[in-house]
Protein backbone atom coordinates (compact mmCIF):
# COMPACT_ATOMS: atom_id res chain seq x y z
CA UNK A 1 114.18 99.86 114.64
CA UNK A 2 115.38 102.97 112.77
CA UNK A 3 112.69 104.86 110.54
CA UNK A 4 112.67 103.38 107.13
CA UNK A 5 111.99 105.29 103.86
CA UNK A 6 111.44 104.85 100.46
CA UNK A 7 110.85 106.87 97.28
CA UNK A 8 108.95 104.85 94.28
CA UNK A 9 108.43 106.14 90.70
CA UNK A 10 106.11 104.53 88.47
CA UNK A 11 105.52 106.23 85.13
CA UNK A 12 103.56 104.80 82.43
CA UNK A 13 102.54 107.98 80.02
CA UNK A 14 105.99 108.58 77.89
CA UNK A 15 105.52 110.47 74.54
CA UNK A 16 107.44 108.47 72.66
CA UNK A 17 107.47 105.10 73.89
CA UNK A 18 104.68 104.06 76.87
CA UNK A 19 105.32 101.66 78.98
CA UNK A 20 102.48 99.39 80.94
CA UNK A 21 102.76 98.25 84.13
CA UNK A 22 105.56 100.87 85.71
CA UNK A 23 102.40 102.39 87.97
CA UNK A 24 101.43 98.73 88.90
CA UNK A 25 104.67 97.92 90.23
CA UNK A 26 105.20 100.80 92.26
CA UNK A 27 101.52 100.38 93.73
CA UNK A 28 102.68 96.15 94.62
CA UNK A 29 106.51 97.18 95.95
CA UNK A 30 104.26 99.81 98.27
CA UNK A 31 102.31 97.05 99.65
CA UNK A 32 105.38 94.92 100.08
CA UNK A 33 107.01 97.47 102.00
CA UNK A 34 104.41 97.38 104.37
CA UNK A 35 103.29 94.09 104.66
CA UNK A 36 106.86 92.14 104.53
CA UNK A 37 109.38 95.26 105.34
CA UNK A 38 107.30 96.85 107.73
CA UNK A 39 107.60 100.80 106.54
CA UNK A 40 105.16 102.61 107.63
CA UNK A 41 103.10 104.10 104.90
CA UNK A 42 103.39 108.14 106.05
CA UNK A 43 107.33 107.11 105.04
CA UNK A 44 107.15 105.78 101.35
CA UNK A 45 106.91 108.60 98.74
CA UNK A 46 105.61 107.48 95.43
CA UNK A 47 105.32 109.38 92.27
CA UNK A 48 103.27 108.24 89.66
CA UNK A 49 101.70 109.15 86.15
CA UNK A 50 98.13 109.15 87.84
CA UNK A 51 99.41 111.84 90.69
């Protein structure tokens, strides 16, 4: 199987207008990718407001 990557960007803290559950769903699609897509986790590159 050919390597697999992804890039996922979950950003809650906007100045104007926050938003509540962008990090969440970037931290669940990671797990999917793994679990049911079978990337490996050194390949998904995630970006979030915590980071």
């Amino acid at each position: 199987m050919p390597e697999r990557y992804a890039i996922l960007i979950g950003i809650n803290d906007y100045s104007d207008k926050p938003l509540n559950y962008c990090e969440n769903d970037a931290n669940e699609v990671t797990k999917t990718l793994i679990d049911r897509c079978l990337y490996r986790e050194n390949n998904i590159y995630k970006r979030a407001s915590y980071i």
